[in-house]
N, C-alpha and C. Protein backbone atom coordinates (compact mmCIF):
# COMPACT_ATOMS: atom_id res chain seq x y z
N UNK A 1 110.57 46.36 27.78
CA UNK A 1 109.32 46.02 28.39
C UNK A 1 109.32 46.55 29.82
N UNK A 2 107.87 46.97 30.19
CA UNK A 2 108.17 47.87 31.73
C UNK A 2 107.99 46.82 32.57
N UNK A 3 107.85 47.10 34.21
CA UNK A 3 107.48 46.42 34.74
C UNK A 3 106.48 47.02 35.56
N UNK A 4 105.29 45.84 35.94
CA UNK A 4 104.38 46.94 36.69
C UNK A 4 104.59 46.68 37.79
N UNK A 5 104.44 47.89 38.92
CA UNK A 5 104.58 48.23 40.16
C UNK A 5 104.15 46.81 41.01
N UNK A 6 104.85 46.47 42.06
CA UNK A 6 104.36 45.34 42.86
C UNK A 6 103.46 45.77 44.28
N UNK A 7 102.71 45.92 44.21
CA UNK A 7 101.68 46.04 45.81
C UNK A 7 101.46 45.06 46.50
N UNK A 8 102.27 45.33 47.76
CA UNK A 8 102.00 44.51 49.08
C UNK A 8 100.98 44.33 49.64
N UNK A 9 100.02 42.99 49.40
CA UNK A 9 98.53 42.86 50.10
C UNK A 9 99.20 43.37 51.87
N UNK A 10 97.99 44.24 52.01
CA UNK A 10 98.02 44.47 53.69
C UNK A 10 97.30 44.11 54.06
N UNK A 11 96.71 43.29 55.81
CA UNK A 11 95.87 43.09 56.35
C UNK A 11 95.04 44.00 56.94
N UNK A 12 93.49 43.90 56.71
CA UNK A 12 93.00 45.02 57.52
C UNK A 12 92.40 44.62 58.61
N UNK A 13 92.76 45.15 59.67
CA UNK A 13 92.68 45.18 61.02
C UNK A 13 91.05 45.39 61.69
N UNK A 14 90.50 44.68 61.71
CA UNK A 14 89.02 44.92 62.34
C UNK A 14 89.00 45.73 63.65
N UNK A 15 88.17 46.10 64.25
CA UNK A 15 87.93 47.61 65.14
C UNK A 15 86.48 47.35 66.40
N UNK A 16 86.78 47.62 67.05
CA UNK A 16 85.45 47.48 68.42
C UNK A 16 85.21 48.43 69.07
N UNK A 17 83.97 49.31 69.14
CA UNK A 17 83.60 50.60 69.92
C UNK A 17 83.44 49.77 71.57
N UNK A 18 83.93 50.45 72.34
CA UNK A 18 83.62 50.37 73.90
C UNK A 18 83.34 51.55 74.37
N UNK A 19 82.00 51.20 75.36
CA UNK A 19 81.44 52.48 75.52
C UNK A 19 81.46 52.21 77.26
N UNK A 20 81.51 53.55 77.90
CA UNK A 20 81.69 53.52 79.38
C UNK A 20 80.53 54.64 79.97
N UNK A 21 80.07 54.80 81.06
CA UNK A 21 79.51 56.03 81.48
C UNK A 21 80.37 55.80 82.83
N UNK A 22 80.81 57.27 83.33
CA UNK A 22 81.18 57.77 84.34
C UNK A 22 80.52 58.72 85.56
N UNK A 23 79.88 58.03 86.21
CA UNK A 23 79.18 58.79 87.40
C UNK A 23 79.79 59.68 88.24
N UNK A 24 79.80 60.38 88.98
CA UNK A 24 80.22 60.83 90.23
C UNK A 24 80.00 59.89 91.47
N UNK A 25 80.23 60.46 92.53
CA UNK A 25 79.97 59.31 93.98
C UNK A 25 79.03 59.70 93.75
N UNK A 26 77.85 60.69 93.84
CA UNK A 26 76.51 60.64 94.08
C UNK A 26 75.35 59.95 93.09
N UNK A 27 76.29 58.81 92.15
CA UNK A 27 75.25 58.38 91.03
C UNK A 27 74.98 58.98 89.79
N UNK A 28 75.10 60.35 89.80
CA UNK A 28 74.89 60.98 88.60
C UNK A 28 76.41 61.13 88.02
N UNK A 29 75.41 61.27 86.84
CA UNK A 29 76.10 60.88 85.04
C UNK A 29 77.08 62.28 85.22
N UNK A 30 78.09 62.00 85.21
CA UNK A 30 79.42 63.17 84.80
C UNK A 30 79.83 63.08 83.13
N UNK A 31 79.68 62.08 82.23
CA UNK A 31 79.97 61.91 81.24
C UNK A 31 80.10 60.55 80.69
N UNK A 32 80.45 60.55 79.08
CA UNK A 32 79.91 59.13 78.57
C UNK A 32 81.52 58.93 77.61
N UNK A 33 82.02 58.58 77.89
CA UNK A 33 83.38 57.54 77.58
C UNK A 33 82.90 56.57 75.91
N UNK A 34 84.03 56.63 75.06
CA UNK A 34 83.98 56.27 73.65
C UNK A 34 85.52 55.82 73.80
N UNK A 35 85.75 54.56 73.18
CA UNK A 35 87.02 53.87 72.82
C UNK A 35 87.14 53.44 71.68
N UNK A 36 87.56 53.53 70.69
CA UNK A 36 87.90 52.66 69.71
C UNK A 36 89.29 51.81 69.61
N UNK A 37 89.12 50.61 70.00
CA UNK A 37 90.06 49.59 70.03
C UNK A 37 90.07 48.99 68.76
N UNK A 38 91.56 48.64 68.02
CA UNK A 38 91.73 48.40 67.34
C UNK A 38 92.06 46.62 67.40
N UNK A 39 91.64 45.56 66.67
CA UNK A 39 91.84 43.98 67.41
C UNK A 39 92.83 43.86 66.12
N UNK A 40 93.76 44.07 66.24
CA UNK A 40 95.22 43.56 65.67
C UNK A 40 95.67 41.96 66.42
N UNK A 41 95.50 42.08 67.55
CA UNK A 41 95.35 40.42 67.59
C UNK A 41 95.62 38.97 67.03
N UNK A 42 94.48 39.10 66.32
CA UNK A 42 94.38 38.01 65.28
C UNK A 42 94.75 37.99 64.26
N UNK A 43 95.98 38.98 64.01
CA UNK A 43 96.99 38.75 62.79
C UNK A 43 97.95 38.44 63.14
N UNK A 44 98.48 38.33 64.64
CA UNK A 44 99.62 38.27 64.92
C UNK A 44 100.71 36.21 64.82
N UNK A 45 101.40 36.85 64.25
CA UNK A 45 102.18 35.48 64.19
C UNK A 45 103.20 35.29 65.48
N UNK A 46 103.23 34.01 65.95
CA UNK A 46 104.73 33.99 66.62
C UNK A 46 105.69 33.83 66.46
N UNK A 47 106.84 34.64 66.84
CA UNK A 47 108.51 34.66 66.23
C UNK A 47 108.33 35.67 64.94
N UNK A 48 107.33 36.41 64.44
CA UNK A 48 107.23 37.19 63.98
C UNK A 48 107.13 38.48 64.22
N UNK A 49 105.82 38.58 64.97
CA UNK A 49 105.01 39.86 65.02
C UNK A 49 105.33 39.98 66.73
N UNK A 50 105.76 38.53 67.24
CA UNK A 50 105.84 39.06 68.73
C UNK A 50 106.63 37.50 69.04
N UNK A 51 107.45 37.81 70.25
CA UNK A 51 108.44 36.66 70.80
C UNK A 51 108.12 36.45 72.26
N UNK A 52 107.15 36.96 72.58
CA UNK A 52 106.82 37.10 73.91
C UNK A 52 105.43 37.33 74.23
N UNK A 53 104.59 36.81 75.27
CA UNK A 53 103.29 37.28 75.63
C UNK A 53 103.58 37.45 77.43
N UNK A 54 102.88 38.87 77.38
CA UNK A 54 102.96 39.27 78.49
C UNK A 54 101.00 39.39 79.49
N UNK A 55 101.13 38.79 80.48
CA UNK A 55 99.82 38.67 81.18
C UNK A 55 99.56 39.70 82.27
N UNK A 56 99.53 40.72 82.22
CA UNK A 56 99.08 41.59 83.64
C UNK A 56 98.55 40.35 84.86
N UNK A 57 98.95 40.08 85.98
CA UNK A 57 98.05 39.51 86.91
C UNK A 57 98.83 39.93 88.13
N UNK A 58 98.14 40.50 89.01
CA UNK A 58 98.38 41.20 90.34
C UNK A 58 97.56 40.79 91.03
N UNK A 59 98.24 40.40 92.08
CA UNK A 59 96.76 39.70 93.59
C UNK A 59 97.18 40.77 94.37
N UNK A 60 95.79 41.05 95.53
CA UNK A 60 95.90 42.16 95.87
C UNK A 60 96.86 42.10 97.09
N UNK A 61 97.19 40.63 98.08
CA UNK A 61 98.08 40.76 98.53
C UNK A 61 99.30 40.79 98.45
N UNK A 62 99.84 40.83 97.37
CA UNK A 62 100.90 41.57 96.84
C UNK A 62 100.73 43.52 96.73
N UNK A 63 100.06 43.73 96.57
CA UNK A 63 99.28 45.52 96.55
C UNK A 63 99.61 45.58 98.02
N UNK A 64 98.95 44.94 99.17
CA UNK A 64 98.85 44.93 100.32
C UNK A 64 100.30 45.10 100.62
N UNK A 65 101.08 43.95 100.42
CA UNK A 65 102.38 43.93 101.10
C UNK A 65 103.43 44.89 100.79
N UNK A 66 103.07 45.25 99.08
CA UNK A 66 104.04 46.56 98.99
C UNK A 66 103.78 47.85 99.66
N UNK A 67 102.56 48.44 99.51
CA UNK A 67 102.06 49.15 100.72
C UNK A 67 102.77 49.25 102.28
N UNK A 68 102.34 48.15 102.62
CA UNK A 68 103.10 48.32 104.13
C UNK A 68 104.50 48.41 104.15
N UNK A 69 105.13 47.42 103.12
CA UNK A 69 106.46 47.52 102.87
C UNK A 69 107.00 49.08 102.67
N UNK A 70 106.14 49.35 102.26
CA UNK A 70 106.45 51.11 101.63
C UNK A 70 106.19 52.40 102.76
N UNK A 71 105.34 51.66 104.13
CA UNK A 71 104.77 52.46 105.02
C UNK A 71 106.38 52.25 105.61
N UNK A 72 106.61 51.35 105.99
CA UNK A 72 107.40 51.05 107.39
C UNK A 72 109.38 51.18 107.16
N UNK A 73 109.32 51.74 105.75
CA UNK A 73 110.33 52.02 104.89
C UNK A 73 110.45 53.43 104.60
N UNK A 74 109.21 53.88 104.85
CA UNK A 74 109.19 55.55 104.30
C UNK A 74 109.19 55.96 102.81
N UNK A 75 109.08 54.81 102.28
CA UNK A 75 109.05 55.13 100.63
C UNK A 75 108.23 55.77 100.04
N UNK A 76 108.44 56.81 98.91
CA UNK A 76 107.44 57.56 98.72
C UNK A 76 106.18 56.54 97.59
N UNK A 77 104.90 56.57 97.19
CA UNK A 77 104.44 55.60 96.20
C UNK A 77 104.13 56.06 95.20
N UNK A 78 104.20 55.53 94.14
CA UNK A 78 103.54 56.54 92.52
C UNK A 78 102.38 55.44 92.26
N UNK A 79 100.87 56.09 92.15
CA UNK A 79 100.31 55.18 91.25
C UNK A 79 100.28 55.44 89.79
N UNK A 80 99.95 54.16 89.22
CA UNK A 80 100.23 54.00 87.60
C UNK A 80 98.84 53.44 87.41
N UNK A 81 98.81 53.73 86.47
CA UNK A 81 97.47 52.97 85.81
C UNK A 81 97.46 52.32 85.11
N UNK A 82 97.77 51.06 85.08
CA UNK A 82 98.14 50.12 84.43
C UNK A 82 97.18 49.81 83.06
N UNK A 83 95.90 49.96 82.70
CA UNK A 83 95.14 49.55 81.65
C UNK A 83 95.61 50.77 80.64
N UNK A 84 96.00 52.04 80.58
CA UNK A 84 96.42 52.70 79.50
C UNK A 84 98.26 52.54 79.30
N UNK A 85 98.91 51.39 79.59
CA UNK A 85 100.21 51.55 79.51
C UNK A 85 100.27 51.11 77.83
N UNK A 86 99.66 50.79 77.11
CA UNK A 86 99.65 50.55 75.56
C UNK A 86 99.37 51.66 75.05
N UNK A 87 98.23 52.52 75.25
CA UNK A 87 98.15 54.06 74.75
C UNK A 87 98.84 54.18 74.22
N UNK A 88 99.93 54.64 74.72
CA UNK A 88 101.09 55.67 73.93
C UNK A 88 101.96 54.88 73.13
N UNK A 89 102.08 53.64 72.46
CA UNK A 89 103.14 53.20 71.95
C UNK A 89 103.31 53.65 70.48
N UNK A 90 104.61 53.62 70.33
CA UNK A 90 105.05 53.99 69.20
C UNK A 90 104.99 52.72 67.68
N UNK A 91 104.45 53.44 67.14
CA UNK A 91 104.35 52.29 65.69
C UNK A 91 105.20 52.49 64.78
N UNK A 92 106.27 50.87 64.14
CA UNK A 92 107.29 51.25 63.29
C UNK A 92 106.22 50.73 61.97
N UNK A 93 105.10 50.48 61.43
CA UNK A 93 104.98 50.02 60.27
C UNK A 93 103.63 50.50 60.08
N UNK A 94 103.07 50.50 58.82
CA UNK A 94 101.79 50.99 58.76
C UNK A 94 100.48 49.95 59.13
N UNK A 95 99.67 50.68 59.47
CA UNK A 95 98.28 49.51 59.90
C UNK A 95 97.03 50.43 59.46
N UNK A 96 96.52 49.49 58.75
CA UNK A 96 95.16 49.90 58.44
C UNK A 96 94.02 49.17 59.11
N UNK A 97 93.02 50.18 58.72
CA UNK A 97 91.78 49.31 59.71
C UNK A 97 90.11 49.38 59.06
N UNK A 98 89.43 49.06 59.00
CA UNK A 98 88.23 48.81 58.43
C UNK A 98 87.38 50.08 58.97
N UNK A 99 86.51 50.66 58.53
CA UNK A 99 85.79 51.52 59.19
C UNK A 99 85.07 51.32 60.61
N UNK A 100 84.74 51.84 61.64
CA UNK A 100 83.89 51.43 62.54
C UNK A 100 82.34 51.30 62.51
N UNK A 101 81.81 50.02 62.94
CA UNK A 101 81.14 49.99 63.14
C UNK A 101 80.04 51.07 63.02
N UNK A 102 79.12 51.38 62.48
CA UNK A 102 78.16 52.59 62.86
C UNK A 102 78.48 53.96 62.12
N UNK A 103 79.77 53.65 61.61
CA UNK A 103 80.37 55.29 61.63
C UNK A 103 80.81 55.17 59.91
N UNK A 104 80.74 54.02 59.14
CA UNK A 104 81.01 54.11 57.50
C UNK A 104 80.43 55.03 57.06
N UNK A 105 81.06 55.06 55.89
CA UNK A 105 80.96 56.39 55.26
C UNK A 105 80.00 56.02 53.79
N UNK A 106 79.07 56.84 54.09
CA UNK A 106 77.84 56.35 53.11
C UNK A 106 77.95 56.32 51.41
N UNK A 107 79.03 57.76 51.59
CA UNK A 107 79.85 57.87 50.31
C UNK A 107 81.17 56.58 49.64
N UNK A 108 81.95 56.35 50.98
CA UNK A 108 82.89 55.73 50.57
C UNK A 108 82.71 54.56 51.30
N UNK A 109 82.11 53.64 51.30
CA UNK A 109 81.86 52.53 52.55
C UNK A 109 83.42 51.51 52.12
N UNK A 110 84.09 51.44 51.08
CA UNK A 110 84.98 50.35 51.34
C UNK A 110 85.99 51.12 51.10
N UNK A 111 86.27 52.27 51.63
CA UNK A 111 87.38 52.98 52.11
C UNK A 111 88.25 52.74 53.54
N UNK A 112 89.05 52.51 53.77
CA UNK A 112 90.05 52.26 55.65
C UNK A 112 90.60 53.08 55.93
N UNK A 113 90.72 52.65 57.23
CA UNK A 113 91.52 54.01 57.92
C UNK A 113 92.84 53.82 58.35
């Protein structure tokens, strides 16, 4: 007698367009900014999926004090941009995601990505 193949239910990951426009100093439109964020979020378990939560929070007199600290030291400064430091991460497992908003596919609407 065979056995049939076992398939792992996966969660699918819901999705949010963010949209930006980018001016110049003089007010006018230089271009129009598109994000697709993926909200993995709300699958996450604790001691599972994550052992730790991390909060960005910077006051600016702390900004201030490293600054001067950095003037009166001679240190050279790097800025970072802290809101794309997730960008680039590397993924060990697969994730799927629901189509976006606006953008299903008329042919395949309960197809993921």
């Amino acid at each position: 007698m065979g056995t049939s193949p076992t398939f792992v239910q996966k969660k699918l990951i819901a999705c949010i367009w963010v949209f930006k426009v980018k001016n110049n100093v003089d007010g006018i439109v230089n271009r129009y900014k598109a994000r697709l964020l993926a909200k993995g979020y709300a699958h996450l378990i604790h001691n599972i999926d994550y052992k730790e939560t991390f909060v960005s929070m910077l006051k600016i007199t702390i900004v201030y004090t490293v600054l001067v600290l950095a003037t009166i030291k001679g240190w050279h400064v790097d800025l970072t941009d802290v809101k794309n430091a997730f960008l680039q991460g590397q993924l060990l497992e697969e994730v799927y995601m629901v189509q976006p908003h606006g953008f299903k596919s008329k042919t395949n609407p309960n197809e993921i990505c």
